[in-house]
PDB file of N, CA and C in Angstrom:
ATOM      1  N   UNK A   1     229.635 216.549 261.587  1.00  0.00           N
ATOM      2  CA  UNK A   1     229.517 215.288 260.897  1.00  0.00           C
ATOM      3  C   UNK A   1     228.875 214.269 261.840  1.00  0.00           C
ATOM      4  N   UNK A   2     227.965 213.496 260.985  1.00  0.00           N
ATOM      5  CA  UNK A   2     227.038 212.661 262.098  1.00  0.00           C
ATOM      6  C   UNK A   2     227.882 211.106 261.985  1.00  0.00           C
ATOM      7  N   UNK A   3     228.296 210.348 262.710  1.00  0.00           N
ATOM      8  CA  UNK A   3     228.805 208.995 262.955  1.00  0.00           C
ATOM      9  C   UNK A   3     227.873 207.626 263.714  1.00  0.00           C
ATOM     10  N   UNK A   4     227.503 206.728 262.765  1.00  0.00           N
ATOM     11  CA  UNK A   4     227.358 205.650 262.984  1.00  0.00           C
ATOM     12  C   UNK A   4     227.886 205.001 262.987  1.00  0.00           C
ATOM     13  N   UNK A   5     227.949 203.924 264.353  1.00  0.00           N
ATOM     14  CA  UNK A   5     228.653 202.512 264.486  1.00  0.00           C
ATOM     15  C   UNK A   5     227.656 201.398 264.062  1.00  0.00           C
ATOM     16  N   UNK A   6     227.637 200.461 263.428  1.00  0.00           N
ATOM     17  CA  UNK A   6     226.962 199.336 263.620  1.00  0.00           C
ATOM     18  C   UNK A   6     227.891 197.838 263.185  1.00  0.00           C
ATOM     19  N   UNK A   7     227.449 197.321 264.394  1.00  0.00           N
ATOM     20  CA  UNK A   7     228.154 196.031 264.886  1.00  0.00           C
ATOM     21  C   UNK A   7     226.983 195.063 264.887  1.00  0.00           C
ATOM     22  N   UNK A   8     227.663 193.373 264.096  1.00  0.00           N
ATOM     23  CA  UNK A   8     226.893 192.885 264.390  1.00  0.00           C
ATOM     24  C   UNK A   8     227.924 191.796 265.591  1.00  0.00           C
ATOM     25  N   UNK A   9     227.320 191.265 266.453  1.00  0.00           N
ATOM     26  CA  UNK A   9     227.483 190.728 267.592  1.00  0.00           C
ATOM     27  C   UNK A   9     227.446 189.083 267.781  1.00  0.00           C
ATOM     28  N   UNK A  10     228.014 188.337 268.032  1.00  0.00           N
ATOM     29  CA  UNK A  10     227.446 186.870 268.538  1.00  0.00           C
ATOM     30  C   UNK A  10     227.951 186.732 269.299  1.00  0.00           C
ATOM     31  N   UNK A  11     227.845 185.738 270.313  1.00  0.00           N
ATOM     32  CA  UNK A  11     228.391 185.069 271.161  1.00  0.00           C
ATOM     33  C   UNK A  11     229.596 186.275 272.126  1.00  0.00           C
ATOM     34  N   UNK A  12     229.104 187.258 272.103  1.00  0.00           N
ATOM     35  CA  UNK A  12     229.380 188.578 273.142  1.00  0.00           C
ATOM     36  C   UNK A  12     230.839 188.965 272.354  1.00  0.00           C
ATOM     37  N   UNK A  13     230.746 189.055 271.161  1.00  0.00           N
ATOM     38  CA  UNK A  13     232.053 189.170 270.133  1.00  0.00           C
ATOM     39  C   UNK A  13     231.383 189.783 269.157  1.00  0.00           C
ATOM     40  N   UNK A  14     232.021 190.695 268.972  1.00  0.00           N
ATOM     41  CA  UNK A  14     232.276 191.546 267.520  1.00  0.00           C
ATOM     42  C   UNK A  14     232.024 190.861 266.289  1.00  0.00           C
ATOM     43  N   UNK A  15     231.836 190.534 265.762  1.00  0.00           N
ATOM     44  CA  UNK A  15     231.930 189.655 263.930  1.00  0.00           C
ATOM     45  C   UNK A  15     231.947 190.314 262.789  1.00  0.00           C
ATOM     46  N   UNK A  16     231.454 191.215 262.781  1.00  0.00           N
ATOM     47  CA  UNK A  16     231.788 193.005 261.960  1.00  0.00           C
ATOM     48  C   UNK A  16     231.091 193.574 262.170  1.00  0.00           C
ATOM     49  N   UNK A  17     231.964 195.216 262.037  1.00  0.00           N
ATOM     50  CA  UNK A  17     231.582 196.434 262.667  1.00  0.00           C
ATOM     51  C   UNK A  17     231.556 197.540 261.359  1.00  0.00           C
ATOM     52  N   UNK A  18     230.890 198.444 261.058  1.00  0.00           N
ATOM     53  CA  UNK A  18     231.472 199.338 260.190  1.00  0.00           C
ATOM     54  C   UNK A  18     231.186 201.031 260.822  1.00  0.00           C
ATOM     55  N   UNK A  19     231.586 201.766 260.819  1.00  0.00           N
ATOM     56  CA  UNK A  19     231.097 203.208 260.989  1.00  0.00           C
ATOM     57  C   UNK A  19     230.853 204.007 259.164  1.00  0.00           C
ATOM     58  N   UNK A  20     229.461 204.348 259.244  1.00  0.00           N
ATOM     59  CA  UNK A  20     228.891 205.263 258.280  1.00  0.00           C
ATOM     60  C   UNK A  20     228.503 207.086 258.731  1.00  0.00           C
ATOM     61  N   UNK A  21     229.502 207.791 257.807  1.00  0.00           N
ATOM     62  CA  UNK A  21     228.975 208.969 257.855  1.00  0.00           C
ATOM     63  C   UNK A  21     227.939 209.890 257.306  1.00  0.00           C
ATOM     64  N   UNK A  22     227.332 210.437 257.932  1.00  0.00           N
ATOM     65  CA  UNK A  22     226.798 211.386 256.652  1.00  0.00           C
ATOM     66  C   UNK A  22     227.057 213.042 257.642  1.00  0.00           C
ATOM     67  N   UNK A  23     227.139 213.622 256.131  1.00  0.00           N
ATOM     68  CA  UNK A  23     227.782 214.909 256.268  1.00  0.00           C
ATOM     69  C   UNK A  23     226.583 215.858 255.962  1.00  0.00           C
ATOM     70  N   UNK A  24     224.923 215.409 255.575  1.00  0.00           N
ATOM     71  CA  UNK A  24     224.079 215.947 255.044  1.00  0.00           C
ATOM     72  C   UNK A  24     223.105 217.108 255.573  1.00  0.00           C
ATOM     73  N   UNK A  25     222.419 217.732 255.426  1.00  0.00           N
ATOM     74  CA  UNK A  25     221.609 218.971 256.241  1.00  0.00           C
ATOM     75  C   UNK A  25     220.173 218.164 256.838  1.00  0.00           C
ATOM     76  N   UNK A  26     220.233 216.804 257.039  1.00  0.00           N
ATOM     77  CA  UNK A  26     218.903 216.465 257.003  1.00  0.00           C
ATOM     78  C   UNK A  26     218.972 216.325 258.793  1.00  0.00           C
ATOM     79  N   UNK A  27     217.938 215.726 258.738  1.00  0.00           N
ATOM     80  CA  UNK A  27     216.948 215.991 260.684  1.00  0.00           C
ATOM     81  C   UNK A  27     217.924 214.590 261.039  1.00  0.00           C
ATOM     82  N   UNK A  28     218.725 214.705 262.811  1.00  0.00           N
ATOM     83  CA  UNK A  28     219.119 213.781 263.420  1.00  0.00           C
ATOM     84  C   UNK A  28     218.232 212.125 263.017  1.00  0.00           C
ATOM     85  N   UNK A  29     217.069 212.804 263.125  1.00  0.00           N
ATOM     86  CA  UNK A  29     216.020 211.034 262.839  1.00  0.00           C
ATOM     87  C   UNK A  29     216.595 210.556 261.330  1.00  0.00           C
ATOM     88  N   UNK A  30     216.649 211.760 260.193  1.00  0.00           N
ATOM     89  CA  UNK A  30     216.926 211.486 258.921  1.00  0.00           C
ATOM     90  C   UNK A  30     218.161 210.676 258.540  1.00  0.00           C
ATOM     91  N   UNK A  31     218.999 211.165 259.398  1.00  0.00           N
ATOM     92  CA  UNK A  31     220.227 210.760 259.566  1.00  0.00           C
ATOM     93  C   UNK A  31     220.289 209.227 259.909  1.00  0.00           C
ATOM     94  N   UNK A  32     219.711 208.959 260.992  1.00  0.00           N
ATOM     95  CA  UNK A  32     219.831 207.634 261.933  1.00  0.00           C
ATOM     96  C   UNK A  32     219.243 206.643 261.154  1.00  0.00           C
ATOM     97  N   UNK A  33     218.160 206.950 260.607  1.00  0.00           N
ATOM     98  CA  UNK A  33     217.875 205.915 259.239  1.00  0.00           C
ATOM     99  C   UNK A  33     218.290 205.708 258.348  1.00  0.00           C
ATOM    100  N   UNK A  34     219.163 206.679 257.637  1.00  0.00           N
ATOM    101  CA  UNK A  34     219.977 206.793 256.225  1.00  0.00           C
ATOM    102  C   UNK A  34     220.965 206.008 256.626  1.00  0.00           C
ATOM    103  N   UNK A  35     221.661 205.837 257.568  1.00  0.00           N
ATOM    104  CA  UNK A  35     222.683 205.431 258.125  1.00  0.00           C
ATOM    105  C   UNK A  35     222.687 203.811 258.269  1.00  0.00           C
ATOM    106  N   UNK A  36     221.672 203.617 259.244  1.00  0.00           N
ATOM    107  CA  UNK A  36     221.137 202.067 259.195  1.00  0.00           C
ATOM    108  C   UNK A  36     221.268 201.582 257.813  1.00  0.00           C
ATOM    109  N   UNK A  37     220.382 201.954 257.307  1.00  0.00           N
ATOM    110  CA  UNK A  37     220.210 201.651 255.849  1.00  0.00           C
ATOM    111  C   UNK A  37     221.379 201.354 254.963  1.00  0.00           C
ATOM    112  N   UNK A  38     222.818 202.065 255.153  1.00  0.00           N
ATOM    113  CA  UNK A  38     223.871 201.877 254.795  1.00  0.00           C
ATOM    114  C   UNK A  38     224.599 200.798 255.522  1.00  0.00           C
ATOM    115  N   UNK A  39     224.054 200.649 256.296  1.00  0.00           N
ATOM    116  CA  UNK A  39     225.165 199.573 257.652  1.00  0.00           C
ATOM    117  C   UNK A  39     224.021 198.235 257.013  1.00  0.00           C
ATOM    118  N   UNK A  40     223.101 198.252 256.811  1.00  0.00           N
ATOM    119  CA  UNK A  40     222.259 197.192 256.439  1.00  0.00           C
ATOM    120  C   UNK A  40     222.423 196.721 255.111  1.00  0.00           C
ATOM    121  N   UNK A  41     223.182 197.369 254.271  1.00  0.00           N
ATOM    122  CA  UNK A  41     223.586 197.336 253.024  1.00  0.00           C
ATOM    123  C   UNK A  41     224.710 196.633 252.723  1.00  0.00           C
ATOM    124  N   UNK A  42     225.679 197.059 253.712  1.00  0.00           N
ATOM    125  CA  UNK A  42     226.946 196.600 253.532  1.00  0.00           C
ATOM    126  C   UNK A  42     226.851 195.180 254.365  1.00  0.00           C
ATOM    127  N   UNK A  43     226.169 194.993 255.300  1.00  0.00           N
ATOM    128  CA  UNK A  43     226.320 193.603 256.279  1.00  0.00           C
ATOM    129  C   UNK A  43     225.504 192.803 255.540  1.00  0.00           C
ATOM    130  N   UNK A  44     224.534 192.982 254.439  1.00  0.00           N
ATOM    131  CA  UNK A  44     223.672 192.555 253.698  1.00  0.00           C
ATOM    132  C   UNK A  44     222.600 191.566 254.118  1.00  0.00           C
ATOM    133  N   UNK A  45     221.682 192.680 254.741  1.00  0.00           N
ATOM    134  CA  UNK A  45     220.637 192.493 255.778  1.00  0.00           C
ATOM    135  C   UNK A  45     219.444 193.432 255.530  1.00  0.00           C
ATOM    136  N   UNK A  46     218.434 193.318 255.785  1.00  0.00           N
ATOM    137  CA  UNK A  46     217.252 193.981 255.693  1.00  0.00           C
ATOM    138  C   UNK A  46     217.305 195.012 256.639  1.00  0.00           C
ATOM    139  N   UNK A  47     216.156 195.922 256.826  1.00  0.00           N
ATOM    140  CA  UNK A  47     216.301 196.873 257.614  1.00  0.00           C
ATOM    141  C   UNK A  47     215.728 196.217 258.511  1.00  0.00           C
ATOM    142  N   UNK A  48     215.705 196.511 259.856  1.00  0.00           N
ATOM    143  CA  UNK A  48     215.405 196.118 261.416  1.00  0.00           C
ATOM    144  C   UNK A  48     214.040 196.698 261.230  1.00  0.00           C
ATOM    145  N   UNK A  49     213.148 196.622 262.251  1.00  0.00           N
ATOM    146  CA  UNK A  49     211.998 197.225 262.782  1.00  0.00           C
ATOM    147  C   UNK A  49     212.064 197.718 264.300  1.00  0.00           C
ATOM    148  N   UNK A  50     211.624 199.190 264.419  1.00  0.00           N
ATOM    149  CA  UNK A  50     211.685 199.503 265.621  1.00  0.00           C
ATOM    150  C   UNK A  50     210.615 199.526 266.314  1.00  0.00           C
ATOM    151  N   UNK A  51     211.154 198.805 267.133  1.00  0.00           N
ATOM    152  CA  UNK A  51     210.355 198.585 268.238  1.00  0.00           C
ATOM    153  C   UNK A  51     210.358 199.564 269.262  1.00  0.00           C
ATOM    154  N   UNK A  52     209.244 199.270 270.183  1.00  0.00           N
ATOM    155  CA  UNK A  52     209.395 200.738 271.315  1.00  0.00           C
ATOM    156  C   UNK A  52     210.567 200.544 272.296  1.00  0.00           C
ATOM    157  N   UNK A  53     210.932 198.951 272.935  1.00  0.00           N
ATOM    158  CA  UNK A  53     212.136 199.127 273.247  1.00  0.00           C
ATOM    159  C   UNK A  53     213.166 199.798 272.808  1.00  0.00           C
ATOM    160  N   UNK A  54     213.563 199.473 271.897  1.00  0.00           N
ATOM    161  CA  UNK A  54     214.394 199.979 270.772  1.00  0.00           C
ATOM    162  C   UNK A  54     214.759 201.689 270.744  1.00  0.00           C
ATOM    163  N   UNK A  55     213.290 202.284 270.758  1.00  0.00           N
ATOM    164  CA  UNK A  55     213.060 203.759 270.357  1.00  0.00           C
ATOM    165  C   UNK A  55     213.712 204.050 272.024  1.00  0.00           C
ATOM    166  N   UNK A  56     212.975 203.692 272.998  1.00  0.00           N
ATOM    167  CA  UNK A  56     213.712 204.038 274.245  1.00  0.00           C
ATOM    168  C   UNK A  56     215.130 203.698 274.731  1.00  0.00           C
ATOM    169  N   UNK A  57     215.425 202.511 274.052  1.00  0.00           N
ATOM    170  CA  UNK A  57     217.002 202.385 274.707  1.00  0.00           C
ATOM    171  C   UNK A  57     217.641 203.032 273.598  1.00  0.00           C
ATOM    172  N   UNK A  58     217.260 204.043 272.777  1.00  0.00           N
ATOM    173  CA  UNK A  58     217.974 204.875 271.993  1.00  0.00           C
ATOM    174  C   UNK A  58     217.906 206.235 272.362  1.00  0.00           C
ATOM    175  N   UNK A  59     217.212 206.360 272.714  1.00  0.00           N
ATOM    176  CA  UNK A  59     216.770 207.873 273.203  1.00  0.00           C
ATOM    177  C   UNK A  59     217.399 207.985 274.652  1.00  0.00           C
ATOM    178  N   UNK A  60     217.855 207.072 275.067  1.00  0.00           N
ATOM    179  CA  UNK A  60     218.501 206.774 276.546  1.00  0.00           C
ATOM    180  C   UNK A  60     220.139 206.707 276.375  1.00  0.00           C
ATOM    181  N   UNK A  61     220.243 206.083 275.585  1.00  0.00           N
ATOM    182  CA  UNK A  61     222.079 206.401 275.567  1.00  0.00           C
ATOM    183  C   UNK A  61     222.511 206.421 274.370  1.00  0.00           C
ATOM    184  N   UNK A  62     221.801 206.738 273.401  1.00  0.00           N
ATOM    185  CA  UNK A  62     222.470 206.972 271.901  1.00  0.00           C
ATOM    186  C   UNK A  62     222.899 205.264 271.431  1.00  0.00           C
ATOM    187  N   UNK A  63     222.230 204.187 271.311  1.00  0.00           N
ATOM    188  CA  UNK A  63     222.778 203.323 270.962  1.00  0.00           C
ATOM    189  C   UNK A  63     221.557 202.111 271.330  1.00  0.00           C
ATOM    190  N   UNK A  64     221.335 201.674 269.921  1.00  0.00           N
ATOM    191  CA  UNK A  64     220.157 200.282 269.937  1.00  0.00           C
ATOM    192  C   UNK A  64     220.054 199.089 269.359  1.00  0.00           C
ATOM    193  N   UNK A  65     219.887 198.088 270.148  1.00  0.00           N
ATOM    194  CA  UNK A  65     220.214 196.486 269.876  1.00  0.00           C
ATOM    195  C   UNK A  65     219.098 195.703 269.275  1.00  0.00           C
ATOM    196  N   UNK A  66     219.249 195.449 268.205  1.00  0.00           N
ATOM    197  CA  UNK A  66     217.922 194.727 266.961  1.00  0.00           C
ATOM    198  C   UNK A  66     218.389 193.290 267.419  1.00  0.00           C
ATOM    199  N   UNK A  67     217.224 192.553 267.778  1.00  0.00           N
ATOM    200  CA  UNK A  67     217.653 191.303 268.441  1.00  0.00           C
ATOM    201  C   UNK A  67     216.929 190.568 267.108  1.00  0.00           C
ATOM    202  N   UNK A  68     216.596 189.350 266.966  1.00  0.00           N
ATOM    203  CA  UNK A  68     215.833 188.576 266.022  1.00  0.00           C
ATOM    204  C   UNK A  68     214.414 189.086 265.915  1.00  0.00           C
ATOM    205  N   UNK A  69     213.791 189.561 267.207  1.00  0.00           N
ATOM    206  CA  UNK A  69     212.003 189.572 266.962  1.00  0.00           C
ATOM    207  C   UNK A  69     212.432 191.436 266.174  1.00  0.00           C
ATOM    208  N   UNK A  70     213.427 192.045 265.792  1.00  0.00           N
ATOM    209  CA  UNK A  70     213.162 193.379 264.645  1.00  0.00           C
ATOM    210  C   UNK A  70     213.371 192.639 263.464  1.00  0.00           C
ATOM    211  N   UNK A  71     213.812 191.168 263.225  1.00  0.00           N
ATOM    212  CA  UNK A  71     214.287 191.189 261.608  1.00  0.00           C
ATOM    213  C   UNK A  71     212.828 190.288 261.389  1.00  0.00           C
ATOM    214  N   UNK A  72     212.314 190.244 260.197  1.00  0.00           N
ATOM    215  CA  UNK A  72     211.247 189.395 259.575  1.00  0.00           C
ATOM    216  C   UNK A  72     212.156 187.832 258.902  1.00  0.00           C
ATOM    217  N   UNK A  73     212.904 187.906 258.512  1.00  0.00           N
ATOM    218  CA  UNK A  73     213.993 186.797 258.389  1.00  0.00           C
ATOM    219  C   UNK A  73     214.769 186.324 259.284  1.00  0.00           C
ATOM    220  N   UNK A  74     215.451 184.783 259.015  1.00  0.00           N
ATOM    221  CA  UNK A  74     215.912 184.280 260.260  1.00  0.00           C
ATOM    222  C   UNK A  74     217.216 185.089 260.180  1.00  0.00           C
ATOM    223  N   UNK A  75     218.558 185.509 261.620  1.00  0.00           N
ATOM    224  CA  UNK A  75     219.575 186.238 261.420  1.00  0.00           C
ATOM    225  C   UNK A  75     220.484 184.858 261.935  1.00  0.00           C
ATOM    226  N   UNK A  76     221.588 185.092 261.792  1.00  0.00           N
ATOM    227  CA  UNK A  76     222.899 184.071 262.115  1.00  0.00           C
ATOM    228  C   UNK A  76     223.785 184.570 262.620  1.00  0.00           C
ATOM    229  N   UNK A  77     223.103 185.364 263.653  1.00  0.00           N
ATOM    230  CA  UNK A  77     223.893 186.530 265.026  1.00  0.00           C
ATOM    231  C   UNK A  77     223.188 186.875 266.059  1.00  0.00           C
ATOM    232  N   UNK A  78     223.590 187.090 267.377  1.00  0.00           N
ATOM    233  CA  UNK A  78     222.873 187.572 268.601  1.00  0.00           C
ATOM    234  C   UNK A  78     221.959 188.683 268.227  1.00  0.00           C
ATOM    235  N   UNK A  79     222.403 189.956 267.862  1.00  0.00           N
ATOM    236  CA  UNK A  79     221.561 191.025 267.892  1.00  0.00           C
ATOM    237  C   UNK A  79     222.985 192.064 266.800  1.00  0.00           C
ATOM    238  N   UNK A  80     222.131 192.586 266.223  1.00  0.00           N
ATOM    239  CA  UNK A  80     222.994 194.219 265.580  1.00  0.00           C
ATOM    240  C   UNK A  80     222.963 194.891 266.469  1.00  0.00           C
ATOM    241  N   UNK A  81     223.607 195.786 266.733  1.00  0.00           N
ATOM    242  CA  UNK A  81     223.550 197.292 267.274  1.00  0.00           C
ATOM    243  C   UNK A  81     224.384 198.363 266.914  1.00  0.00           C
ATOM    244  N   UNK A  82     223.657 199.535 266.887  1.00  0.00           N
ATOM    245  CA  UNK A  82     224.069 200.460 266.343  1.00  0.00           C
ATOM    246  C   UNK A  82     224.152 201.745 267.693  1.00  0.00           C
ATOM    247  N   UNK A  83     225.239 202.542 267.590  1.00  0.00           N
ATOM    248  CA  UNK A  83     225.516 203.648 268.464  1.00  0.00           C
ATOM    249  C   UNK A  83     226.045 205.025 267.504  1.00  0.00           C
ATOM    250  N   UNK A  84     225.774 206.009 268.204  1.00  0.00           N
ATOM    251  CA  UNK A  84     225.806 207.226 267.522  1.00  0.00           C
ATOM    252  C   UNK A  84     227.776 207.585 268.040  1.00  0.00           C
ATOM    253  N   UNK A  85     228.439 207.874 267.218  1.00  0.00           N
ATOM    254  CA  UNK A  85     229.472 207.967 267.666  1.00  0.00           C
ATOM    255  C   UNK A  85     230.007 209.938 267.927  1.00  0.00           C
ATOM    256  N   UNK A  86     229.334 210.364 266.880  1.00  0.00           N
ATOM    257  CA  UNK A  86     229.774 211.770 267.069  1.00  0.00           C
ATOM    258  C   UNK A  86     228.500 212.700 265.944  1.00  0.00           C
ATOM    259  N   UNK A  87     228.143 213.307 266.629  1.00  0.00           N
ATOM    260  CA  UNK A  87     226.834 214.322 265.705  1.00  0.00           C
ATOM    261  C   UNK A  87     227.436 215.712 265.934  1.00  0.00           C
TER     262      UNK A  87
END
């Protein structure tokens, strides 16, 4: 079972967090987007844009921080981030 965390963050505090599973046969990448997409749903937010930072500080420790320059709208939080909790 694949586990997403995503937290959104301010002021070096938590403000909500949710973990999304999926249990599905699709590709780790398939996953990590389906997932967002659900955490972006429920915090009721657009999807982020990845950036190459982004792609590397994910590929580096399982876990990536969408600051304001990934959203196209203004946000009313430090940064989201999302971490892989268990694949």
């Amino acid at each position: 079972m694949f586990q997403l965390w995503g937290k959104i963050i301010r002021e070096n505090r938590i403000v909500r967090d949710t973990v999304i599973c999926d249990c599905t046969e699709d590709t780790r990448t398939h996953k990590i987007f389906h997932c967002l997409e659900k955490i972006c749903v429920e915090f009721d937010l657009q999807n982020p844009i990845w950036l190459d930072s982004n792609i590397r500080e994910f590929k580096k420790g399982k876990k990536a921080k969408f600051y304001q320059d990934s959203f196209i709208e203004s946000i009313d939080f430090d940064y989201l981030e999302i971490q892989v909790l268990e694949e």
